[in-house]
N, C-alpha and C. Protein backbone atom coordinates (compact mmCIF):
# COMPACT_ATOMS: atom_id res chain seq x y z
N UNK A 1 -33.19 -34.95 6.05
CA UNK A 1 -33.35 -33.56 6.43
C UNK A 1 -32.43 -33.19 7.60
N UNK A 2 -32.18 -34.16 8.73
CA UNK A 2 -31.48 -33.48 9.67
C UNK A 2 -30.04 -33.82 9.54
N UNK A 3 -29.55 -34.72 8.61
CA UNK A 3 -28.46 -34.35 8.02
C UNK A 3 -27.99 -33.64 7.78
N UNK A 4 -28.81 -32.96 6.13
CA UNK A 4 -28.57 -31.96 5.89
C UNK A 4 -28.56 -30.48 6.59
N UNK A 5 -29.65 -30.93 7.87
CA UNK A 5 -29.69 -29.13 8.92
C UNK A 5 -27.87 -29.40 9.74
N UNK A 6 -27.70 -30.49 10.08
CA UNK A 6 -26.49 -31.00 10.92
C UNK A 6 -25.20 -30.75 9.85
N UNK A 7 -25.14 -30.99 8.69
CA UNK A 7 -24.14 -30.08 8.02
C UNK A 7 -23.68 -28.82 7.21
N UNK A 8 -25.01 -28.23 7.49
CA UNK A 8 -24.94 -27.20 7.28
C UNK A 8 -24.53 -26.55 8.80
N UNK A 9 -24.77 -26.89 9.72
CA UNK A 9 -24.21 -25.95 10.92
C UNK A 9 -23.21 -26.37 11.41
N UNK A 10 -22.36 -27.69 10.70
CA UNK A 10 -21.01 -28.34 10.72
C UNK A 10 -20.51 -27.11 9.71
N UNK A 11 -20.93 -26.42 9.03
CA UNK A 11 -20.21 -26.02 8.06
C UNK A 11 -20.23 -24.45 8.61
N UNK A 12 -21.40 -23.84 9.33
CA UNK A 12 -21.16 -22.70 9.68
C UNK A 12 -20.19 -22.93 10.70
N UNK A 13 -19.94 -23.77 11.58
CA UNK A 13 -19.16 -23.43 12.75
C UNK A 13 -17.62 -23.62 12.23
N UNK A 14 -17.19 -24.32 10.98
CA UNK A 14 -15.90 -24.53 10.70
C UNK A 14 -15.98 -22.95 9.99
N UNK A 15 -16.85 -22.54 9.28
CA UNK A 15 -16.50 -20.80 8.98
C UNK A 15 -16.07 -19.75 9.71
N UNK A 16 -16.96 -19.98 11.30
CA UNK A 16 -16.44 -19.06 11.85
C UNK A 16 -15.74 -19.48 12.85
N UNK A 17 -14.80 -20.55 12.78
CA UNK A 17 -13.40 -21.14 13.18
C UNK A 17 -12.41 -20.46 12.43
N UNK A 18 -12.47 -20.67 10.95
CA UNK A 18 -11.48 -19.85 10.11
C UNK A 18 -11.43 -18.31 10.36
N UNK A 19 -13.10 -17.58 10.72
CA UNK A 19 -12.89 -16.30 10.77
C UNK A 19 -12.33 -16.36 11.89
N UNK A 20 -12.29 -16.50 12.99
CA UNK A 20 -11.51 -16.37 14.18
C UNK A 20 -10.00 -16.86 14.33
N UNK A 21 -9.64 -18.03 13.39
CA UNK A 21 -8.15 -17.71 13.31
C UNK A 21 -7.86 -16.53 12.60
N UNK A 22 -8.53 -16.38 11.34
CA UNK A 22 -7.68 -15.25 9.91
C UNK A 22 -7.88 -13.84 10.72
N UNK A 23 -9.31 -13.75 11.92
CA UNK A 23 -9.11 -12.03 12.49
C UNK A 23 -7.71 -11.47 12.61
N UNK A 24 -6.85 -11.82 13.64
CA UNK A 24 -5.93 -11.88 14.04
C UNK A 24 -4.65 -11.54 12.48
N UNK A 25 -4.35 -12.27 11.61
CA UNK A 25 -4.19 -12.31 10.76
C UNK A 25 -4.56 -10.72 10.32
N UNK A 26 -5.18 -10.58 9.87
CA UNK A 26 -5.94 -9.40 9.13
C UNK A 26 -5.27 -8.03 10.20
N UNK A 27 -6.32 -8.22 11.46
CA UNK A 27 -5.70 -7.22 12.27
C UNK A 27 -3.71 -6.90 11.91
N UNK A 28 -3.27 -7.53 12.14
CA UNK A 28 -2.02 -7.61 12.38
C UNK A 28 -1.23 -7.20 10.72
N UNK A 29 -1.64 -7.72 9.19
CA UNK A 29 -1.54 -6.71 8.20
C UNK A 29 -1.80 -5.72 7.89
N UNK A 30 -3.13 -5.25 8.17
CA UNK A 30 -3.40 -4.22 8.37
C UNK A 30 -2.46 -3.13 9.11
N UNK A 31 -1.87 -3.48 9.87
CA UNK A 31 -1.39 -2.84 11.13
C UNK A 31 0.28 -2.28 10.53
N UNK A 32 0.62 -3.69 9.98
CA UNK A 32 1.99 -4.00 9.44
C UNK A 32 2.06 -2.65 7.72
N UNK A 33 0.95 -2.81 7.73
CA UNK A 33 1.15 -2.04 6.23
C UNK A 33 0.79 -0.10 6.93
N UNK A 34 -0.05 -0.48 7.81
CA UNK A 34 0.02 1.45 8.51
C UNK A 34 1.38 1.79 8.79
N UNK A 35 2.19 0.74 9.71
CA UNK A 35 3.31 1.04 10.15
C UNK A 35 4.36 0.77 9.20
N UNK A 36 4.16 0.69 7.91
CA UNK A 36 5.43 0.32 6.88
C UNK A 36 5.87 1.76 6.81
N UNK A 37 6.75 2.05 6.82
CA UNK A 37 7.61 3.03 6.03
C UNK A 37 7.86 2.67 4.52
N UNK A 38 7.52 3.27 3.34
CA UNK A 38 8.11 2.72 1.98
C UNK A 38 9.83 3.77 1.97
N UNK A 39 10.32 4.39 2.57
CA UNK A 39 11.64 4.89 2.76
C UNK A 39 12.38 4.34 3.31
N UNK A 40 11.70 3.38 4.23
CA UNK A 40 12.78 1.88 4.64
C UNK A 40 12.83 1.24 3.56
N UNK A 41 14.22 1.26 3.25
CA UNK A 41 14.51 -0.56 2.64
C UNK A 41 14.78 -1.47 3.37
N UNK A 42 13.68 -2.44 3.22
CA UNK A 42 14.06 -3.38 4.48
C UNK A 42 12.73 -4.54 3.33
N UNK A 43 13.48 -5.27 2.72
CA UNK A 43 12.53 -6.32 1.96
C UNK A 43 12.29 -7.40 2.99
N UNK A 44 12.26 -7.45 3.84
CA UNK A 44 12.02 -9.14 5.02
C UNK A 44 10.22 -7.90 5.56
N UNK A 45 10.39 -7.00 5.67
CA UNK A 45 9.17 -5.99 6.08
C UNK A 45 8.02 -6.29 4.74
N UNK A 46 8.32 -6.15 3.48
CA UNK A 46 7.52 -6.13 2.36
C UNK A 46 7.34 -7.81 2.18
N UNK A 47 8.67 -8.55 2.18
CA UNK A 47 8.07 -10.05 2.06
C UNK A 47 6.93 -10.61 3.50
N UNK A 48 7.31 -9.92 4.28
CA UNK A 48 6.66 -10.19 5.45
C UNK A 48 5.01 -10.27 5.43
N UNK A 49 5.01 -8.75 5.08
CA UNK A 49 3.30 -8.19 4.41
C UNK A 49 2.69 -9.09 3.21
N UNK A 50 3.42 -9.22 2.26
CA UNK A 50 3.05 -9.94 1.15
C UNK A 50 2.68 -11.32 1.92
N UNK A 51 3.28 -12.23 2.51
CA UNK A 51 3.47 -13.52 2.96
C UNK A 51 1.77 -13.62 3.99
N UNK A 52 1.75 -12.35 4.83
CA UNK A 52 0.38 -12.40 5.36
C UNK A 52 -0.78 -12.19 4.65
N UNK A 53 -0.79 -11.35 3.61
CA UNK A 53 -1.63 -11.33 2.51
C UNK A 53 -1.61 -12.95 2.12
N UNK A 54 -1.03 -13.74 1.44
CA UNK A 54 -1.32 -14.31 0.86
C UNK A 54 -1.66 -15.55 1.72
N UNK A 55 -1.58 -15.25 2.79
CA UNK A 55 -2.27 -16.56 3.96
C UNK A 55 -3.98 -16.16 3.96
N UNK A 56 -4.03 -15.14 3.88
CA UNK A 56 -5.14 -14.77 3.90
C UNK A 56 -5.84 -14.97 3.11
N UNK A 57 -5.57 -14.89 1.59
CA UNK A 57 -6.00 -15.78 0.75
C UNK A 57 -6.09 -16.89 0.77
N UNK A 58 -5.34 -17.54 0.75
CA UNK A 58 -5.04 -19.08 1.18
C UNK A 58 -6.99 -19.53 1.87
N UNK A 59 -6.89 -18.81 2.78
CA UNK A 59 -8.16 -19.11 3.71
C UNK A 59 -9.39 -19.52 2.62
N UNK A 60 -9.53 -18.19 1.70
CA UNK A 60 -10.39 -18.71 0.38
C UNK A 60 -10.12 -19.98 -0.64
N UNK A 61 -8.99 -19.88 -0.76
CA UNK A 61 -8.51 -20.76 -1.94
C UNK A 61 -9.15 -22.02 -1.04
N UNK A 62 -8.79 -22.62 0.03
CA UNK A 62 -8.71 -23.83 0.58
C UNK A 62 -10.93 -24.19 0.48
N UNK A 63 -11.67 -23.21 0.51
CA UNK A 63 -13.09 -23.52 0.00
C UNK A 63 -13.51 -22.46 -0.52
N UNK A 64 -12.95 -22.76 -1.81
CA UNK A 64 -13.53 -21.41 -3.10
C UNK A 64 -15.21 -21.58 -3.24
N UNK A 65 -15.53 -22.76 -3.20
CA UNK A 65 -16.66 -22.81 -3.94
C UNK A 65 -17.76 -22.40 -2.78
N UNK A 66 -17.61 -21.80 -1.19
CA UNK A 66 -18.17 -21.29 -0.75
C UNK A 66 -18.59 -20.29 -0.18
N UNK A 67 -19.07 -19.72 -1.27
CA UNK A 67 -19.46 -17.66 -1.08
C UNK A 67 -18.79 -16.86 -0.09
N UNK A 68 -18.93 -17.72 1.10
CA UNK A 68 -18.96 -16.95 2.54
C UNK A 68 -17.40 -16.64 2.68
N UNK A 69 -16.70 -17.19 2.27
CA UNK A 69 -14.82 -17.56 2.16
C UNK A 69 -14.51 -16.44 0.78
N UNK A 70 -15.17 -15.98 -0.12
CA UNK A 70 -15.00 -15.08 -0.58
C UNK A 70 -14.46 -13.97 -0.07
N UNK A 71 -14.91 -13.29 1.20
CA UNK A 71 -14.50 -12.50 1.97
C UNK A 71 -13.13 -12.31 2.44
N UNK A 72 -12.52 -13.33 2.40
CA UNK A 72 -10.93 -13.68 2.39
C UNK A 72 -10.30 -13.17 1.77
N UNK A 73 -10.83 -13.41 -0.07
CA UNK A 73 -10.25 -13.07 -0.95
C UNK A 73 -10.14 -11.60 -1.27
N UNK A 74 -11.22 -11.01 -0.90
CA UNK A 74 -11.66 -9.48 -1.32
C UNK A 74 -11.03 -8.71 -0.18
N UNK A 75 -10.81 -9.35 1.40
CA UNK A 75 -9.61 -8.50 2.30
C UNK A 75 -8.47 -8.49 1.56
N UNK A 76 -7.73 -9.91 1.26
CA UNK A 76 -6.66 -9.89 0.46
C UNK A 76 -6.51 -8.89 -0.35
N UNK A 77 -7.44 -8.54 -1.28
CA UNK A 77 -7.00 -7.83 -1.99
C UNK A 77 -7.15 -6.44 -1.82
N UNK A 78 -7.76 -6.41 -0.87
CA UNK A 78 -8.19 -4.80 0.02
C UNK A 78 -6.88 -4.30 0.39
N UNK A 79 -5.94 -5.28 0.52
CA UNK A 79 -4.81 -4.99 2.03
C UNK A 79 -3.60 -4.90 0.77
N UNK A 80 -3.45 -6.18 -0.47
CA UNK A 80 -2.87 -5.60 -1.39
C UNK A 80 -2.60 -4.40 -1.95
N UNK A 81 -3.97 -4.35 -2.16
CA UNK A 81 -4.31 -2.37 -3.15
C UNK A 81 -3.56 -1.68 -1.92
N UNK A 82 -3.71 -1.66 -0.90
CA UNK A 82 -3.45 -0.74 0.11
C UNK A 82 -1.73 -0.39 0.50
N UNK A 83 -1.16 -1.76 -0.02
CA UNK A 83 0.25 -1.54 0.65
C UNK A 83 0.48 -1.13 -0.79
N UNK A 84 0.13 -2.08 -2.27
CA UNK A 84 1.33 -1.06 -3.25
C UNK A 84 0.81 0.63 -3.36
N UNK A 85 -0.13 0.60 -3.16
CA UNK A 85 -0.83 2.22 -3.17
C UNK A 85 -0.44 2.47 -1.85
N UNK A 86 0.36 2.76 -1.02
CA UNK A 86 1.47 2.94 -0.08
C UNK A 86 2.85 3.35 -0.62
N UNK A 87 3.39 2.32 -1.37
CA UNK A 87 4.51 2.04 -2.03
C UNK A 87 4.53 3.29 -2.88
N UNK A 88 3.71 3.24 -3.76
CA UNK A 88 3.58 4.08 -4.81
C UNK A 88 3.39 5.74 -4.32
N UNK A 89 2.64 5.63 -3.34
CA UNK A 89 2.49 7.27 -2.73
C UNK A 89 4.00 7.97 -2.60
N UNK A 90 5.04 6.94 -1.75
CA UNK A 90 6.65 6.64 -1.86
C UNK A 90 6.88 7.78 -2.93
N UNK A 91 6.63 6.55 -4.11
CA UNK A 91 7.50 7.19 -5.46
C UNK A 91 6.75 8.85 -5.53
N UNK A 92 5.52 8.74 -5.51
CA UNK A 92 4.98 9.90 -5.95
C UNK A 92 5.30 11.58 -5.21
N UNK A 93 5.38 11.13 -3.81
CA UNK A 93 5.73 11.92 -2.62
C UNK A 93 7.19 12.60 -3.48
N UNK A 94 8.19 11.60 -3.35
CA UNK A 94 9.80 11.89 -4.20
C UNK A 94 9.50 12.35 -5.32
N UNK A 95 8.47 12.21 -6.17
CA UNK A 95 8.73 13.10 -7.53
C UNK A 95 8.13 14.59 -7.39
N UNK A 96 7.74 15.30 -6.30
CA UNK A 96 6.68 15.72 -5.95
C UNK A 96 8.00 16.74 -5.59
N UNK A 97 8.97 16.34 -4.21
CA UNK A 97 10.08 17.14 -3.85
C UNK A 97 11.09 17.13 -4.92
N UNK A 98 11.29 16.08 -5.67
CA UNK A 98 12.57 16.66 -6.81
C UNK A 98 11.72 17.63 -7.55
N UNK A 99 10.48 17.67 -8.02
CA UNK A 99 10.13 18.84 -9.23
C UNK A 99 10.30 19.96 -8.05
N UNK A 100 9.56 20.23 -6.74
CA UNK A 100 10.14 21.07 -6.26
C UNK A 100 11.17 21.68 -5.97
N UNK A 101 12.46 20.90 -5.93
CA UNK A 101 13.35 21.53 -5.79
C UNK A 101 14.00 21.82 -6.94
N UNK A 102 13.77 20.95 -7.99
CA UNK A 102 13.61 21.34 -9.58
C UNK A 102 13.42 22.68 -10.00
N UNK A 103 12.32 23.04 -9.19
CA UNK A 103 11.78 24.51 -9.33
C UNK A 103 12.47 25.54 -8.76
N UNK A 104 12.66 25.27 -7.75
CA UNK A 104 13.23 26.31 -7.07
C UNK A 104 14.61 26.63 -7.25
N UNK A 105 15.43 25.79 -8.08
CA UNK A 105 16.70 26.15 -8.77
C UNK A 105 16.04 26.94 -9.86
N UNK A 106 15.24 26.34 -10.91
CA UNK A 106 14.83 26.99 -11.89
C UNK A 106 14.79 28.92 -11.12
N UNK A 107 13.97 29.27 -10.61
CA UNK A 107 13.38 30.29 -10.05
C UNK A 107 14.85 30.76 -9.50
N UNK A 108 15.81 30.40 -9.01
CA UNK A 108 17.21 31.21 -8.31
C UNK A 108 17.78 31.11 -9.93
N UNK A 109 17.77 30.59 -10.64
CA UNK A 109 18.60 30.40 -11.71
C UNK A 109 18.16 32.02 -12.71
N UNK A 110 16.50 31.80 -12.39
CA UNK A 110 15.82 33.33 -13.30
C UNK A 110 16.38 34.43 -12.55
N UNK A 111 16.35 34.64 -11.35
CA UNK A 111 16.68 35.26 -10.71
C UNK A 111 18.22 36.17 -10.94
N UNK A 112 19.31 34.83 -10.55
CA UNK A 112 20.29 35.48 -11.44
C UNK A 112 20.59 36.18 -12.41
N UNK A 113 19.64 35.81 -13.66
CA UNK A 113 19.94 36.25 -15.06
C UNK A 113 19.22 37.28 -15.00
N UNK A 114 18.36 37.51 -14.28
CA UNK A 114 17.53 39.02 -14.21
C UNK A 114 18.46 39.90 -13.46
N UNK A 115 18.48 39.69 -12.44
CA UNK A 115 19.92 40.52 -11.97
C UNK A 115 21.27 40.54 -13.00
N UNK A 116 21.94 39.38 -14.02
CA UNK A 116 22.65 39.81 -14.43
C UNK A 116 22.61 41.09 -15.84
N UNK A 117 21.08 40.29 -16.17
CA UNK A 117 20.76 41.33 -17.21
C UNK A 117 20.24 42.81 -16.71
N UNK A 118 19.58 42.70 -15.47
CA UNK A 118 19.69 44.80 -14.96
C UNK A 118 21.19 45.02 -15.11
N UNK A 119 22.36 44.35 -14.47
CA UNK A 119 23.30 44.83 -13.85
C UNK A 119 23.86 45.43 -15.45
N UNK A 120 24.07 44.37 -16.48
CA UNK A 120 24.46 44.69 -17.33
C UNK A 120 23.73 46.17 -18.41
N UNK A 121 22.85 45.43 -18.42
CA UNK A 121 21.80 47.47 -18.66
C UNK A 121 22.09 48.66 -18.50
N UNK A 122 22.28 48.35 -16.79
CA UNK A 122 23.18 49.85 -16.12
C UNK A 122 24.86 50.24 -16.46
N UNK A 123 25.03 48.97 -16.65
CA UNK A 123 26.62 49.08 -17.19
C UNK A 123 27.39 48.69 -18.23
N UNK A 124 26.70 49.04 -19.24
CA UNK A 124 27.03 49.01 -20.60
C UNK A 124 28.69 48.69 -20.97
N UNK A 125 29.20 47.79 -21.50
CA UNK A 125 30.43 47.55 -21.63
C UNK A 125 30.73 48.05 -23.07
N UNK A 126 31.52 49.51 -23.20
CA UNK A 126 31.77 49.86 -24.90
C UNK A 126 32.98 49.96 -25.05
C-alpha cells in the first residue's frame, strides 16, 4: 500500500515538473502565433511556431498512457488550429480586398458606359 501511495505522488510530482517546464513553452507559442504576421514571409517564424507546437506534444507522446499528459496534446492542437486559422484569415482577408477592388473597377467600368451611352443618346451620330 505505501508503495503504491509513494508512487503515485512520485508520479504527481514528475507531472507537475513537466507542467512547469511546458508553461513557459505554451506561454511563449501562444505569444509567437498573436505576434505572427501571415504577410511576412519569413518561414524560420512558421518553422519556429510549428517546432514549439510539436515540443509540446512531445510532452504527451513521451506518457500517452496517462490521462493527465493528454492536456499537452489538446494545447497542441489548440495552438495548431489557431496559427493555420491565422494563416488562412491571410488568404481570406486578400480575397476579400481583390473582390473589392474587383468591384469597384466593375462599378467605374458601369459608370463609364452609362455616361458613354447618355452621351451618345444626346448625340446621335447620322
Amino acid at each position: 500500500m505505501k508503495e503504491k501511495l509513494a508512487q503515485k505522488v512520485k508520479e504527481e510530482k514528475q507531472f507537475e515538473a513537466v507542467v512547469a517546464e511546458m508553461k513557459p513553452a505554451v506561454d511563449t507559442t501562444y505569444k509567437k502565433i498573436m505576434d505572427f504576421d501571415p504577410n511576412v514571409q519569413a518561414l524560420f517564424l512558421e518553422s519556429d511556431i510549428l517546432n514549439s507546437i510539436a515540443s509540446i506534444k512531445a510532452a504527451y507522446q513521451r506518457r500517452s498512457y496517462d490521462v493527465r499528459y493528454k492536456a499537452f496534446l489538446e494545447e497542441a492542437q489548440l495552438l495548431e488550429t489557431l496559427f493555420y486559422d491565422k494563416k488562412e484569415l491571410r488568404g481570406n482577408n486578400r480575397n476579400i480586398e481583390k473582390l473589392n477592388a474587383d468591384l469597384d473597377r466593375c462599378r467605374l467600368s458601369m459608370r463609364n458606359i452609362q455616361g458613354a451611352l447618355l452621351n451618345n443618346g444626346r448625340n446621335p451620330q447620322s
